[in-house]
Protein backbone atom coordinates (compact mmCIF):
# COMPACT_ATOMS: atom_id res chain seq x y z
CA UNK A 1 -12.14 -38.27 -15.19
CA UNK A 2 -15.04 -36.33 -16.49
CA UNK A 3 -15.74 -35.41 -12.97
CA UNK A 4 -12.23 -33.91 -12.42
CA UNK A 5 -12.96 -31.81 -15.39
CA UNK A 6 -15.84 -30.37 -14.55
CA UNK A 7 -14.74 -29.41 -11.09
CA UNK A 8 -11.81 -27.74 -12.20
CA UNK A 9 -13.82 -25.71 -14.93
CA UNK A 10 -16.28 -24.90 -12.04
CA UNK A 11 -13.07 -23.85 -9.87
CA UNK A 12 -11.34 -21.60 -12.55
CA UNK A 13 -14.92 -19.74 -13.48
CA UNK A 14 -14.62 -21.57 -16.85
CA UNK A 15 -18.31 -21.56 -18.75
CA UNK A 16 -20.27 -23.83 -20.56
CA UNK A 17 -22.95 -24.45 -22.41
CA UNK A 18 -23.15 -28.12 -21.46
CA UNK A 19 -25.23 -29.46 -18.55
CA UNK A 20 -23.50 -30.61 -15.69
CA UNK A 21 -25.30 -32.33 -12.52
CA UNK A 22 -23.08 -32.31 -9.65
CA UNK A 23 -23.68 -31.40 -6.01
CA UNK A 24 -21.88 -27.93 -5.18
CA UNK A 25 -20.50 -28.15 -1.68
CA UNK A 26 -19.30 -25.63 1.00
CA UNK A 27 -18.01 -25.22 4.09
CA UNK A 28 -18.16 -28.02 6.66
CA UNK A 29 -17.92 -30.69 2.88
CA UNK A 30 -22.30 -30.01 3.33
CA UNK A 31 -23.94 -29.40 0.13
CA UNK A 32 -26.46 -26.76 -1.48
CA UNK A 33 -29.76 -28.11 -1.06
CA UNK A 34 -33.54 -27.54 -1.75
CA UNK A 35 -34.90 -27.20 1.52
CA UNK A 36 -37.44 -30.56 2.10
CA UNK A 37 -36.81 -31.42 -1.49
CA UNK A 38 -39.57 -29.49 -2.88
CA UNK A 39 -39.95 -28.50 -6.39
CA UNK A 40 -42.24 -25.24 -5.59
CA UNK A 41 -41.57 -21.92 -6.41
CA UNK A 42 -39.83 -19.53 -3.36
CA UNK A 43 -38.37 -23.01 -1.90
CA UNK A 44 -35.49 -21.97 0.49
CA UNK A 45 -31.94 -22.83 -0.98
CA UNK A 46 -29.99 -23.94 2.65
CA UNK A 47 -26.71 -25.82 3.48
CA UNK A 48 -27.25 -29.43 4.05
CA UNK A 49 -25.17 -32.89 5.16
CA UNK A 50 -24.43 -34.22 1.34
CA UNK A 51 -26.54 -37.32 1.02
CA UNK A 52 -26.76 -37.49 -2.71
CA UNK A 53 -30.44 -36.77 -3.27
CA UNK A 54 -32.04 -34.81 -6.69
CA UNK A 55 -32.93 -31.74 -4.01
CA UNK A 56 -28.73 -31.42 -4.26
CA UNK A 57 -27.93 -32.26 -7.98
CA UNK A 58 -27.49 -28.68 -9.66
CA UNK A 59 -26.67 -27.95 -13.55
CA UNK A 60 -24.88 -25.20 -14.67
CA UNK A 61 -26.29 -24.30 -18.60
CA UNK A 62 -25.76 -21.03 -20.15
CA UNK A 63 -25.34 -19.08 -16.52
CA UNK A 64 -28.27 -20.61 -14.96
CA UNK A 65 -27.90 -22.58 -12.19
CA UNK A 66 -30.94 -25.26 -12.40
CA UNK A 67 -31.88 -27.83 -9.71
CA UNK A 68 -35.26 -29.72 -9.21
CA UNK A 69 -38.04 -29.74 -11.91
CA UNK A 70 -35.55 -27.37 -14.18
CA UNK A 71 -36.26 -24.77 -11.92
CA UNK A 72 -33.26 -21.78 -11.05
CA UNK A 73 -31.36 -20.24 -8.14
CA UNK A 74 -32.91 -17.76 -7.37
CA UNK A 75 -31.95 -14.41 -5.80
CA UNK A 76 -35.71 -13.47 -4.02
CA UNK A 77 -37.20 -10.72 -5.10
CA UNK A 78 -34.85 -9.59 -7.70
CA UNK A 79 -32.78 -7.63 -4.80
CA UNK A 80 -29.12 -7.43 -4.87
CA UNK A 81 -29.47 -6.00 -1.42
CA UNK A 82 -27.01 -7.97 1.40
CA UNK A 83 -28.89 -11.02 3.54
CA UNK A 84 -31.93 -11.58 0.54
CA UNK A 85 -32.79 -14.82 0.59
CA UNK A 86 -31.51 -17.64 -2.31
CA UNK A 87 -34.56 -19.42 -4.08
CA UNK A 88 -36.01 -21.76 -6.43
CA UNK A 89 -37.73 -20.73 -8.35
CA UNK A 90 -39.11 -21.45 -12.35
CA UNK A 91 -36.50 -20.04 -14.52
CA UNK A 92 -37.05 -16.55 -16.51
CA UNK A 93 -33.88 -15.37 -17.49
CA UNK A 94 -33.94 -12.70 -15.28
CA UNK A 95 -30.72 -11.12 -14.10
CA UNK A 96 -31.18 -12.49 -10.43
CA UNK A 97 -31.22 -16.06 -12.09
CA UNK A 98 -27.84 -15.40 -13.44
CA UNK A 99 -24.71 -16.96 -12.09
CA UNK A 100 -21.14 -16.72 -12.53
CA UNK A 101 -17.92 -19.10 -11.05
CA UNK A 102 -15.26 -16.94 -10.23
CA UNK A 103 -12.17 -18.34 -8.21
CA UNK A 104 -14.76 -21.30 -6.49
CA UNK A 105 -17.43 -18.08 -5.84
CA UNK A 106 -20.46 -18.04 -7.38
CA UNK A 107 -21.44 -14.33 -8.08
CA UNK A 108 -24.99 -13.28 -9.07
CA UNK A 109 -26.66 -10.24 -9.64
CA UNK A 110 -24.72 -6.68 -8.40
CA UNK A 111 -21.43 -9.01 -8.27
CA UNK A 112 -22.65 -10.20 -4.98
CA UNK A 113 -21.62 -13.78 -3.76
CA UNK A 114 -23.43 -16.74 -2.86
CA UNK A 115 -23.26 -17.21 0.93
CA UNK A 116 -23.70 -19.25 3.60
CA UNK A 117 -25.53 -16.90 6.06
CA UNK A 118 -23.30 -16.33 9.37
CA UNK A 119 -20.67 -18.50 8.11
CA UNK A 120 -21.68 -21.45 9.80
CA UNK A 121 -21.84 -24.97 8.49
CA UNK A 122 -24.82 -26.16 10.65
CA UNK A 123 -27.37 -28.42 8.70
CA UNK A 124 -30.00 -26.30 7.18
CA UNK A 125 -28.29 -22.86 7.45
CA UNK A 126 -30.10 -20.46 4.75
CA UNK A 127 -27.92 -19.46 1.74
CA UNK A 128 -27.92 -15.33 0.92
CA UNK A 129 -26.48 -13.37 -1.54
CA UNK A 130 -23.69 -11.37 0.31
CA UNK A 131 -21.10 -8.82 -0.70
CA UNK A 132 -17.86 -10.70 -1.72
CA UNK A 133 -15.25 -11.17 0.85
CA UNK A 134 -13.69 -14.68 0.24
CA UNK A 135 -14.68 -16.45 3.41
CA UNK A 136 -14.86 -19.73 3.69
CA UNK A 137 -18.75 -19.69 3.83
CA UNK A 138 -18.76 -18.28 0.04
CA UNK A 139 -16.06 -21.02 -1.36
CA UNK A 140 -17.78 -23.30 -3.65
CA UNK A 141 -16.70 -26.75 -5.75
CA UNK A 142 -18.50 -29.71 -7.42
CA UNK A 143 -17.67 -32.87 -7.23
């Protein structure tokens, strides 16, 4: 039941200060993952086949989206340019660590999506931050 909850608050853009570990999935039902399950800093963020492992389990606290070690998404470099790379990376505060659910997208700094780069659901596929255009490849749930 709790789980319902929490995926429709993640669905409707609802905020919380709770944490919530959950595995955010996209297109193809594959998962946001931490590339080779590595806690370091500038670790790729890519789409993966969901296999339940702590490199997928993400809590959402305060705007922050935090995954291995406590460590944030990450937009690289601070950019809200099209294509730039998603990260971990240790979390700061900054304003490219800053998340917000909207409609099942995730929008981050410049009110630029989370994306699956190309649109394609193939097994480690980078995730960018990408101008908003509701696609498939920037639909997001938990579950």
């Amino acid at each position: 039941m709790i789980k319902k909850i929490i995926a429709i608050l993640f669905m409707i853009g609802a905020s919380s200060s709770a944490c919530h570990s959950a595995e955010i999935v996209g297109i193809g039902g594959k998962c946001l993952d931490v590339k080779g399950g590595s806690s370091a800093n500038s670790t790729e963020i890519i789409l993966y086949r969901c296999h339940g492992g702590k490199n997928q389990r993400w809590e959402v606290i305060d705007g922050a989206i935090k995954g291995l070690g406590g460590k944030c998404l990450d937009v690289k470099g601070g950019s809200s340019a099209n294509s730039t790379e998603i990260i971990l990376y240790r979390c700061h505060g900054g304003e490219n660590q800053q998340w917000e659910v909207v409609n099942g997208a995730i929008k981050g700094i410049g009110g630029k999506c989370l994306d699956v780069k190309g649109g394609g659901s193939a097994d480690s596929t980078q995730i960018i931050l990408y101008s908003c255009h509701g696609g498939d490849n920037q639909r997001w749930i938990i579950r």
